[in-house]
PDB file of N, CA and C in Angstrom:
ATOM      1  N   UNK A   1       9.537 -13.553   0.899  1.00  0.00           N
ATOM      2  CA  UNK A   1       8.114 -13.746   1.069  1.00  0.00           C
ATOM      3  C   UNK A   1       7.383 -12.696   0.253  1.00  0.00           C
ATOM      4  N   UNK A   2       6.219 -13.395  -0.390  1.00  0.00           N
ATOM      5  CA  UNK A   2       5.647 -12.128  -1.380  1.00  0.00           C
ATOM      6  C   UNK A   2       4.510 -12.034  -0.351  1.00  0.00           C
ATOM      7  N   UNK A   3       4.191 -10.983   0.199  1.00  0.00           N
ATOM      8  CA  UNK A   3       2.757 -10.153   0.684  1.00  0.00           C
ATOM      9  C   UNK A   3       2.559  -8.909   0.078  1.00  0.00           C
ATOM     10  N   UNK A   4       0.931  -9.016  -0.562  1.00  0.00           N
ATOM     11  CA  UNK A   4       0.205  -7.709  -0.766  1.00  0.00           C
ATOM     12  C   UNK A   4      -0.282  -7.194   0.418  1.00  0.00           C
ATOM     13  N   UNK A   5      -0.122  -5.731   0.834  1.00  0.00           N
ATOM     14  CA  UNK A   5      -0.703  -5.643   1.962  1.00  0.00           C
ATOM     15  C   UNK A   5      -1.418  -4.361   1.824  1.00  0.00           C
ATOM     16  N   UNK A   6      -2.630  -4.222   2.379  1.00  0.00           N
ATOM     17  CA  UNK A   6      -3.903  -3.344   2.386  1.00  0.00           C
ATOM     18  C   UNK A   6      -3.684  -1.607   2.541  1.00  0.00           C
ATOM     19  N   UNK A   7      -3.544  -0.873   1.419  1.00  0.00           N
ATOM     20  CA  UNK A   7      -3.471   0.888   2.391  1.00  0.00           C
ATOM     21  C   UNK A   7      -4.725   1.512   1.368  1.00  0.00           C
ATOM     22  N   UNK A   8      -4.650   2.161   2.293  1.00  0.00           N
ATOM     23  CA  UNK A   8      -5.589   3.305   1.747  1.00  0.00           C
ATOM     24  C   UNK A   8      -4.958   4.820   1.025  1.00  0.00           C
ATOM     25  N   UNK A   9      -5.785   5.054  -0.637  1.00  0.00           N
ATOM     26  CA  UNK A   9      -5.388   6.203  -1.078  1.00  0.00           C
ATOM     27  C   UNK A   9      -5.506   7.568  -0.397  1.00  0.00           C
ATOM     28  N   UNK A  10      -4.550   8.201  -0.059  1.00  0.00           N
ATOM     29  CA  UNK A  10      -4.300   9.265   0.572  1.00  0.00           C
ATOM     30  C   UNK A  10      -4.587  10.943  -0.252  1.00  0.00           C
ATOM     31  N   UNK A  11      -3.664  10.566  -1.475  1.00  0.00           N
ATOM     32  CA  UNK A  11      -3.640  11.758  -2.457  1.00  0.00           C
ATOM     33  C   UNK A  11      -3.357  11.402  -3.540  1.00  0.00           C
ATOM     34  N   UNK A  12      -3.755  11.732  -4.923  1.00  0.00           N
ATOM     35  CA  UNK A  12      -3.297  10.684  -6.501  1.00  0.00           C
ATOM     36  C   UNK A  12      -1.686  11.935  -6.732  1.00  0.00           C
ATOM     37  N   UNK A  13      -0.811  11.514  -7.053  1.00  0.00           N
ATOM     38  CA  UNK A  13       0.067  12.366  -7.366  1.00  0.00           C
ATOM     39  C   UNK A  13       0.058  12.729  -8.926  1.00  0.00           C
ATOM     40  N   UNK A  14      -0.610  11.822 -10.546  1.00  0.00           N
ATOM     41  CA  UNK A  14      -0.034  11.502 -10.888  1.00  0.00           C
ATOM     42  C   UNK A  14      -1.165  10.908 -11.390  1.00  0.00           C
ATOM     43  N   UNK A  15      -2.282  10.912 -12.787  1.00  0.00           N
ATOM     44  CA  UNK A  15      -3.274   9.890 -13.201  1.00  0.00           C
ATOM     45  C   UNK A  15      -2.639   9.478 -14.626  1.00  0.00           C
ATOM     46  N   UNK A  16      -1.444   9.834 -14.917  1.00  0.00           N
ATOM     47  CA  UNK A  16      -1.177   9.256 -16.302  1.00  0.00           C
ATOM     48  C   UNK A  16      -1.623   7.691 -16.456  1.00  0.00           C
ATOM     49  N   UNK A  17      -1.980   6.988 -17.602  1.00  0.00           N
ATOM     50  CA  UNK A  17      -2.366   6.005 -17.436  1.00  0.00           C
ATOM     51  C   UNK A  17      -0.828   4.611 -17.705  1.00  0.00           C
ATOM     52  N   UNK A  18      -0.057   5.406 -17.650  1.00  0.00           N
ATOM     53  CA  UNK A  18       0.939   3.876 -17.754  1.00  0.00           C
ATOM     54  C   UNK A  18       2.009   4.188 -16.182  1.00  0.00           C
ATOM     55  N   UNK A  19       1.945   5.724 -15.848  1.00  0.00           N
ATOM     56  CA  UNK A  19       2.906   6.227 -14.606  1.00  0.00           C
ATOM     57  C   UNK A  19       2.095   6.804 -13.511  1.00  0.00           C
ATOM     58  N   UNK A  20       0.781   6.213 -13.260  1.00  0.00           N
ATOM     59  CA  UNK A  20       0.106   6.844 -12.181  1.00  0.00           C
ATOM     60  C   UNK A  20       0.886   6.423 -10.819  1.00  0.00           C
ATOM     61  N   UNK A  21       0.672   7.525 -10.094  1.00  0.00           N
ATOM     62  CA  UNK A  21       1.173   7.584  -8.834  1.00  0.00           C
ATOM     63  C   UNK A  21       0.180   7.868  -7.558  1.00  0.00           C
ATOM     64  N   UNK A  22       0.589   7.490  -6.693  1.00  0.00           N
ATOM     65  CA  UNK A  22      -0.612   8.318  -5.320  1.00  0.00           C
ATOM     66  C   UNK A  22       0.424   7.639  -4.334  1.00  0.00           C
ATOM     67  N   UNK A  23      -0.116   8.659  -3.150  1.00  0.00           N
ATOM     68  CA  UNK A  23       0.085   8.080  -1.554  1.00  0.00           C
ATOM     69  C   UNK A  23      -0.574   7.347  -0.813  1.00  0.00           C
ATOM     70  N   UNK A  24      -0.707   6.286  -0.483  1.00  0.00           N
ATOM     71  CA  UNK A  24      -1.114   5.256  -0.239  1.00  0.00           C
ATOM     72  C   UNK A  24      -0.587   5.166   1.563  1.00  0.00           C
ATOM     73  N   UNK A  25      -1.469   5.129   2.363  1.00  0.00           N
ATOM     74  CA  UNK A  25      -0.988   5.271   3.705  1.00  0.00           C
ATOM     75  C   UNK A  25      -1.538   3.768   4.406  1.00  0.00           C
ATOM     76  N   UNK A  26      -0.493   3.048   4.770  1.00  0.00           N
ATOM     77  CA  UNK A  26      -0.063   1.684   5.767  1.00  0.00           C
ATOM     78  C   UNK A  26      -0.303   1.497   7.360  1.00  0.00           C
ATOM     79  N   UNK A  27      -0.835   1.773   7.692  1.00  0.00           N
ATOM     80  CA  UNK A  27      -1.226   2.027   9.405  1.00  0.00           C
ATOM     81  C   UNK A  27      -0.727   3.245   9.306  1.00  0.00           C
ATOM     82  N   UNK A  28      -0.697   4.236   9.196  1.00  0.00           N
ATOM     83  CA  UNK A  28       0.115   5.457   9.471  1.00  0.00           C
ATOM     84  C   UNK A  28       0.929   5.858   8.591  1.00  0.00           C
ATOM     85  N   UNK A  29       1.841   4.953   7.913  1.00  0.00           N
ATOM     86  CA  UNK A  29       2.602   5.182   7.136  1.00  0.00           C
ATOM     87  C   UNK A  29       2.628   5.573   5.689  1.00  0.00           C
ATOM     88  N   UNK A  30       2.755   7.118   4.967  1.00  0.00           N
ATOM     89  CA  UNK A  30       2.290   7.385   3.903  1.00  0.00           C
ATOM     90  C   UNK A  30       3.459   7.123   2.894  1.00  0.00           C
ATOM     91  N   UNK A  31       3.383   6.184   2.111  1.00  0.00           N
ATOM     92  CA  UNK A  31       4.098   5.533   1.057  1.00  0.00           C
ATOM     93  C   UNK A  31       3.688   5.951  -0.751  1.00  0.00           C
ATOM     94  N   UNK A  32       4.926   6.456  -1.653  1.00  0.00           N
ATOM     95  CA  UNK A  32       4.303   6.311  -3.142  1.00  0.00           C
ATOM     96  C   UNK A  32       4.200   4.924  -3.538  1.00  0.00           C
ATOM     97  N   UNK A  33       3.337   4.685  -4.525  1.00  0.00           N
ATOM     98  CA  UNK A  33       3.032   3.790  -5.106  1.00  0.00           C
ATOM     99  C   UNK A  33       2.419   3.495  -6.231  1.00  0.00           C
ATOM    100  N   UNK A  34       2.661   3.113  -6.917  1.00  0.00           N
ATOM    101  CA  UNK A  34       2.605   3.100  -8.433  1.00  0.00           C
ATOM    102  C   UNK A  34       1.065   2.182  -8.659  1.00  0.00           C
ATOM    103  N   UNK A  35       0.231   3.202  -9.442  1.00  0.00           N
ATOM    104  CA  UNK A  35      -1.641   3.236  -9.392  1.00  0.00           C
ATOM    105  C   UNK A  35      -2.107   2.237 -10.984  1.00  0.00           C
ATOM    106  N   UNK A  36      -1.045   2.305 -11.966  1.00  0.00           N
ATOM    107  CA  UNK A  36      -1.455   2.150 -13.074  1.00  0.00           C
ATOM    108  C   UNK A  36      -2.502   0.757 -13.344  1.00  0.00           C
ATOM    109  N   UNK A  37      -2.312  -0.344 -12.263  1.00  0.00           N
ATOM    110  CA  UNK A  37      -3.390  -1.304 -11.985  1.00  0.00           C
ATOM    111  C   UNK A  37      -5.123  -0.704 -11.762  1.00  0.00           C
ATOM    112  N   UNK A  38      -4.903   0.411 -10.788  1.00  0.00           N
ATOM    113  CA  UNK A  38      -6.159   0.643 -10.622  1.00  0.00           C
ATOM    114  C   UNK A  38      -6.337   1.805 -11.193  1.00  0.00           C
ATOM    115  N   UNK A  39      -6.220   2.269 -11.847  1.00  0.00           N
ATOM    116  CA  UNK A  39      -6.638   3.723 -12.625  1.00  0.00           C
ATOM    117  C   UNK A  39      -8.220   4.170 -12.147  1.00  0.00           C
ATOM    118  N   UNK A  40      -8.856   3.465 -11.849  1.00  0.00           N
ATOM    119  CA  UNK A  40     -10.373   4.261 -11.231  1.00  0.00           C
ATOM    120  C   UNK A  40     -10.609   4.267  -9.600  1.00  0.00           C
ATOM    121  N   UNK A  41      -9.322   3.852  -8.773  1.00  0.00           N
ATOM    122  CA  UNK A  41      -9.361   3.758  -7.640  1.00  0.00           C
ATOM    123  C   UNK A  41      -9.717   5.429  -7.146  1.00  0.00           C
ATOM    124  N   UNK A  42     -10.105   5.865  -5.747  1.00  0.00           N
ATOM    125  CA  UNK A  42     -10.335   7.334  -6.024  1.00  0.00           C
ATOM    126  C   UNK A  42     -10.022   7.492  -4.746  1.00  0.00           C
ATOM    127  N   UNK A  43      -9.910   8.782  -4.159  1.00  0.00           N
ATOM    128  CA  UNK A  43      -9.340   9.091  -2.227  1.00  0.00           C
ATOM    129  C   UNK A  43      -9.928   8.445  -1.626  1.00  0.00           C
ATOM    130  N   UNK A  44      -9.338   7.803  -0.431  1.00  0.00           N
ATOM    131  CA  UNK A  44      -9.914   6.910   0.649  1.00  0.00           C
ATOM    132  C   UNK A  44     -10.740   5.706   0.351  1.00  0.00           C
ATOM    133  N   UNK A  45     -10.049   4.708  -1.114  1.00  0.00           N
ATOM    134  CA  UNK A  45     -10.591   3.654  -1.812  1.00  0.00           C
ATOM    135  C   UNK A  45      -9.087   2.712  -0.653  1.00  0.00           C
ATOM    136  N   UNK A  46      -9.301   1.639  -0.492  1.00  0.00           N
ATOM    137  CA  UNK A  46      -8.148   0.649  -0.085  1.00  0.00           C
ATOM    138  C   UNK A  46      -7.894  -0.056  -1.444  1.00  0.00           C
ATOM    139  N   UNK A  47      -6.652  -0.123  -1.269  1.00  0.00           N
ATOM    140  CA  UNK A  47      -5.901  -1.035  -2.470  1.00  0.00           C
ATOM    141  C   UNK A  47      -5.123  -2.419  -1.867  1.00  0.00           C
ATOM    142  N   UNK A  48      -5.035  -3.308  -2.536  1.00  0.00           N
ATOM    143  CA  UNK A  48      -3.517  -4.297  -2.098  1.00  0.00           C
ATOM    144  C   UNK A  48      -2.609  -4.097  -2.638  1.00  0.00           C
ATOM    145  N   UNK A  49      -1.330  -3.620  -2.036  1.00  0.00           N
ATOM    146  CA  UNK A  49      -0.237  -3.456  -2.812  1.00  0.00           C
ATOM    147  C   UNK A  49       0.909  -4.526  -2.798  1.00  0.00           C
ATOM    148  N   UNK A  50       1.811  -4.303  -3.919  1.00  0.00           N
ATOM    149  CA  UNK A  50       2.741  -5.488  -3.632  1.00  0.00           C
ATOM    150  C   UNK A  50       3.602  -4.534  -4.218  1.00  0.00           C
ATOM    151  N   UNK A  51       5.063  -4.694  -3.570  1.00  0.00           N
ATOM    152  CA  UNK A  51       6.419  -4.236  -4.087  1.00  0.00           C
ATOM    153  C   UNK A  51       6.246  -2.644  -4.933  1.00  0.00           C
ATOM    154  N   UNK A  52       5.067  -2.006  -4.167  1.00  0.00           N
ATOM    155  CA  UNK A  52       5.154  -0.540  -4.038  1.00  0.00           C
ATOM    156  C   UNK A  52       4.016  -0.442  -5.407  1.00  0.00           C
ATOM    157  N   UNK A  53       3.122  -1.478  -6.009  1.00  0.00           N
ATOM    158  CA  UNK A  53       2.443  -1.069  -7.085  1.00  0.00           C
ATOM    159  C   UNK A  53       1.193  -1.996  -6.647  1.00  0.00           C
ATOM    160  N   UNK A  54      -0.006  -1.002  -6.896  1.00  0.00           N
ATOM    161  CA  UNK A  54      -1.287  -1.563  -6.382  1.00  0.00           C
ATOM    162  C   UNK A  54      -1.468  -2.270  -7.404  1.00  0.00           C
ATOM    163  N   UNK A  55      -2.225  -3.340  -6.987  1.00  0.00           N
ATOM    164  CA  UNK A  55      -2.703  -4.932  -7.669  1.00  0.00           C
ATOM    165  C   UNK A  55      -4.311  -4.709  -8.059  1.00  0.00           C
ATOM    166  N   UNK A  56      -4.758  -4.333  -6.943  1.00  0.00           N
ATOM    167  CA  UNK A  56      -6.117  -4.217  -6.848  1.00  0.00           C
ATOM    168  C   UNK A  56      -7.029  -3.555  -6.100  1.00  0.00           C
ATOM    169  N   UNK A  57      -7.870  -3.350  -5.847  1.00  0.00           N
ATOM    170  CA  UNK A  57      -8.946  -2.767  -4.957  1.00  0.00           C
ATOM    171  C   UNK A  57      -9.462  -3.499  -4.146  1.00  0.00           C
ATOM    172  N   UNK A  58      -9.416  -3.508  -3.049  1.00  0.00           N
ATOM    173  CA  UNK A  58     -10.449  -4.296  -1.855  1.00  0.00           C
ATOM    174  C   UNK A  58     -11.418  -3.188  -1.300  1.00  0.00           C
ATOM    175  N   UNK A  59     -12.716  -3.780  -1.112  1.00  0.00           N
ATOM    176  CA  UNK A  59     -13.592  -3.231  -0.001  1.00  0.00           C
ATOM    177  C   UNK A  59     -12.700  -3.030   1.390  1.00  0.00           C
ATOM    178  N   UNK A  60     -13.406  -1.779   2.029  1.00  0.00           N
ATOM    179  CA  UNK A  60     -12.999  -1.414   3.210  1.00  0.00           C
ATOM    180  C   UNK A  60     -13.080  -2.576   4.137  1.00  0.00           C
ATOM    181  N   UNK A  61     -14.239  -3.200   4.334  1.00  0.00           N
ATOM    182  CA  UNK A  61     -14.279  -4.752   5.799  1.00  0.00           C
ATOM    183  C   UNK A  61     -12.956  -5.371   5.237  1.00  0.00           C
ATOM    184  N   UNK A  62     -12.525  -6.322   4.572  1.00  0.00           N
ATOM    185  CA  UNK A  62     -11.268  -6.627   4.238  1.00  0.00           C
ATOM    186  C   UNK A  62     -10.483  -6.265   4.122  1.00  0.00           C
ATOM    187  N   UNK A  63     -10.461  -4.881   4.269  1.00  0.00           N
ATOM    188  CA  UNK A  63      -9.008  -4.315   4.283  1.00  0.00           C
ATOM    189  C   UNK A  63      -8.437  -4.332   5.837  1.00  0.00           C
ATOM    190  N   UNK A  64      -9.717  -4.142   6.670  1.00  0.00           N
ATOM    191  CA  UNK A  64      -9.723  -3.925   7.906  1.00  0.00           C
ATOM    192  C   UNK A  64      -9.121  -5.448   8.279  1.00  0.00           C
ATOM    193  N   UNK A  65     -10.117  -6.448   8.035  1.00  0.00           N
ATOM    194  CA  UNK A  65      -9.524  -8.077   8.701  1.00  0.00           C
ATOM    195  C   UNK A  65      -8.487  -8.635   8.595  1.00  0.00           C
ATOM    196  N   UNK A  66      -7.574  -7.782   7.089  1.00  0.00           N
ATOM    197  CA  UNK A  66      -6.192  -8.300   7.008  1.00  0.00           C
ATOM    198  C   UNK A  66      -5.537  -7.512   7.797  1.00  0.00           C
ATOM    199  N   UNK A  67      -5.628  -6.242   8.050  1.00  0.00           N
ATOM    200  CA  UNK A  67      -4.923  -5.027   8.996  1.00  0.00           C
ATOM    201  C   UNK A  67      -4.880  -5.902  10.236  1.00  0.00           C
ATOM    202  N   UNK A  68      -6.310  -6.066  10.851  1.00  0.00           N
ATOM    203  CA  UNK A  68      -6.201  -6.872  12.152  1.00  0.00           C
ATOM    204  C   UNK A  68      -5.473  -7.924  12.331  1.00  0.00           C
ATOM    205  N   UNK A  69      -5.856  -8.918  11.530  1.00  0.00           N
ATOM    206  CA  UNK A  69      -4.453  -9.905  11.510  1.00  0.00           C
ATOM    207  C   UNK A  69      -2.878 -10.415  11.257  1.00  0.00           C
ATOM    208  N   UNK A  70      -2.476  -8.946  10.356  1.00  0.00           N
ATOM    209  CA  UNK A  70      -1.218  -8.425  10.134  1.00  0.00           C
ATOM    210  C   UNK A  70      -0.624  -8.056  11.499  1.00  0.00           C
ATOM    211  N   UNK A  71      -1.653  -7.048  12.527  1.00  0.00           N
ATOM    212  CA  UNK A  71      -1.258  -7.033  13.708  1.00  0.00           C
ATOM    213  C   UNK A  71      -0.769  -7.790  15.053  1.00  0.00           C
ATOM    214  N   UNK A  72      -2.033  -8.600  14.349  1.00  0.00           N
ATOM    215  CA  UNK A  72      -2.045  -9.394  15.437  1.00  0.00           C
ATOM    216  C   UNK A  72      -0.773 -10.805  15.123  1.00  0.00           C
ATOM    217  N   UNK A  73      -0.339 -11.142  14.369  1.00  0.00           N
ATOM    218  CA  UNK A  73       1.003 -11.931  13.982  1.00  0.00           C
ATOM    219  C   UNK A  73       2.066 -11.084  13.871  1.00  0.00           C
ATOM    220  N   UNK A  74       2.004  -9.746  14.112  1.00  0.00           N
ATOM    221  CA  UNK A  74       3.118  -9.209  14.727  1.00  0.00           C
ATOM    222  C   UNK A  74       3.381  -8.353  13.199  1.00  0.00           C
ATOM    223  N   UNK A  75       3.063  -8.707  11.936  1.00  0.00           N
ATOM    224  CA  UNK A  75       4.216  -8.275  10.757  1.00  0.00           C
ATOM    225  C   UNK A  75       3.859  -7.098  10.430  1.00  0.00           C
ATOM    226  N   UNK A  76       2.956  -5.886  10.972  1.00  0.00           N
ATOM    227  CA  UNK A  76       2.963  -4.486  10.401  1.00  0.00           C
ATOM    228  C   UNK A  76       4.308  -3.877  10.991  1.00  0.00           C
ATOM    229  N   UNK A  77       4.669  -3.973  12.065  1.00  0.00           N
ATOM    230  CA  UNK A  77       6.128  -3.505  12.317  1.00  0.00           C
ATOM    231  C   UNK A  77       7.001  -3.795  11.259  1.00  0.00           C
ATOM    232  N   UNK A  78       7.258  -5.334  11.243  1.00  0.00           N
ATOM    233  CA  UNK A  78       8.334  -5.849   9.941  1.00  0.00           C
ATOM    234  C   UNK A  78       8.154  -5.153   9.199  1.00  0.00           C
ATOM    235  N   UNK A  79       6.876  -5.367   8.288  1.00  0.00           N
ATOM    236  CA  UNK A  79       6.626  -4.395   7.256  1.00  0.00           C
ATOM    237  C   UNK A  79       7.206  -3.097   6.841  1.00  0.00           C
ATOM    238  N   UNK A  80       6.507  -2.744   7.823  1.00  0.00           N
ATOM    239  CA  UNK A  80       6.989  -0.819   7.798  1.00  0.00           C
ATOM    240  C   UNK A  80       8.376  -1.073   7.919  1.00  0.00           C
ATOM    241  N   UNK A  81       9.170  -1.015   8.874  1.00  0.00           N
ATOM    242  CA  UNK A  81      10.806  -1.408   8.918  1.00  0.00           C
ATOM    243  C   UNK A  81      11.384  -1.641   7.133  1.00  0.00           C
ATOM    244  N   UNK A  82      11.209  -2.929   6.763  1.00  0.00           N
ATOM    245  CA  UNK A  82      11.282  -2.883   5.473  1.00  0.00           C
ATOM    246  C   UNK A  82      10.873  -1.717   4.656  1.00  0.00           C
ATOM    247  N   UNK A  83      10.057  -1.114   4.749  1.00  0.00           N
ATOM    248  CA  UNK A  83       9.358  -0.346   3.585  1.00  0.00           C
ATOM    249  C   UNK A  83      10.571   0.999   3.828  1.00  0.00           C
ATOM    250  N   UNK A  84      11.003   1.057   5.204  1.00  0.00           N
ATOM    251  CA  UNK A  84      11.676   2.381   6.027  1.00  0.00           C
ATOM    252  C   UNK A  84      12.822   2.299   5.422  1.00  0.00           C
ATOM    253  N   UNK A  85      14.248   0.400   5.218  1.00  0.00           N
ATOM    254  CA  UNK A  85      15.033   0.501   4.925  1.00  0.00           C
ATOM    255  C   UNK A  85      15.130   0.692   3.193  1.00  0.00           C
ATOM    256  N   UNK A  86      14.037  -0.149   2.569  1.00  0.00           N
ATOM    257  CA  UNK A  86      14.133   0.187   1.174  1.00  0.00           C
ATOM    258  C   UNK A  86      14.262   1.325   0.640  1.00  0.00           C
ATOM    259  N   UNK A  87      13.287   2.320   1.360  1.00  0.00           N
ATOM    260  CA  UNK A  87      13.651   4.042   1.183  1.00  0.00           C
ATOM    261  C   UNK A  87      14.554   4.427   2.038  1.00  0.00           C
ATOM    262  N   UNK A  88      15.573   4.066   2.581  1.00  0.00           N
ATOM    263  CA  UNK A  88      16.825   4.602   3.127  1.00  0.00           C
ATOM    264  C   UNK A  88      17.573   3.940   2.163  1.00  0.00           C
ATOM    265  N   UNK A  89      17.972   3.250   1.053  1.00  0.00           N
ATOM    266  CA  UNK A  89      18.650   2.378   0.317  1.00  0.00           C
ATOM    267  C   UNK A  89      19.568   1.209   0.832  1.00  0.00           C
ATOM    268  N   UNK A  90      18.755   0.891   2.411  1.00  0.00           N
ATOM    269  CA  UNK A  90      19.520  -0.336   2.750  1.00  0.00           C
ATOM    270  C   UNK A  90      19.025  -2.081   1.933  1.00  0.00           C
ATOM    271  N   UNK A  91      20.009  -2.305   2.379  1.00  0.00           N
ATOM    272  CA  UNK A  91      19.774  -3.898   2.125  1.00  0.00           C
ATOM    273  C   UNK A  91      18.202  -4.415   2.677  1.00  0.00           C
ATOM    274  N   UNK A  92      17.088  -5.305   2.566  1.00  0.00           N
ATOM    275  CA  UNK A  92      16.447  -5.985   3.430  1.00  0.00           C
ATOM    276  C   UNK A  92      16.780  -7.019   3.119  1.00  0.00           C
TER     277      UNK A  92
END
């Protein structure tokens, strides 16, 4: 299943323009993620990410309505889990 899912920039690690990096935090969860899509994104901007590299920028209300409904169908657990085994180098 492909989902982009909503975090917010935490800290930029990293503004090179082809290897930008930042921390990007998931309900709680502070994840790297590769910025070079949004190069003018800035602290506490929400992004959509997919497969650990931001796509795009969303306004904060939408970041919020997908959060809520990610919750509420249960998949921010899945999520995170996944995101937990990929950085442990398990299988998902």
């Amino acid at each position: 299943m492909c989902l982009g899912v909503p975090g917010r920039i935490m800290d930029w690690l990293d503004r090179d323009p082809l290897f930008a990096r930042a921390v990007v935090e998931f309900d709680g969860v502070g994840l790297e993620c590769h910025m070079a899509c949004v190069p003018d994104a800035s602290i506490g901007d929400y992004v959509i990410v997919h497969a650990g590299v931001a796509i795009c920028q969303v306004d904060e209300l939408e970041a919020m309505r997908t959060l809520t409904e990610l919750r509420r169908l249960e998949l921010i657990e899945t999520i995170a889990e996944e995101c937990d085994q990929s950085r442990s180098g398990e299988e998902v």
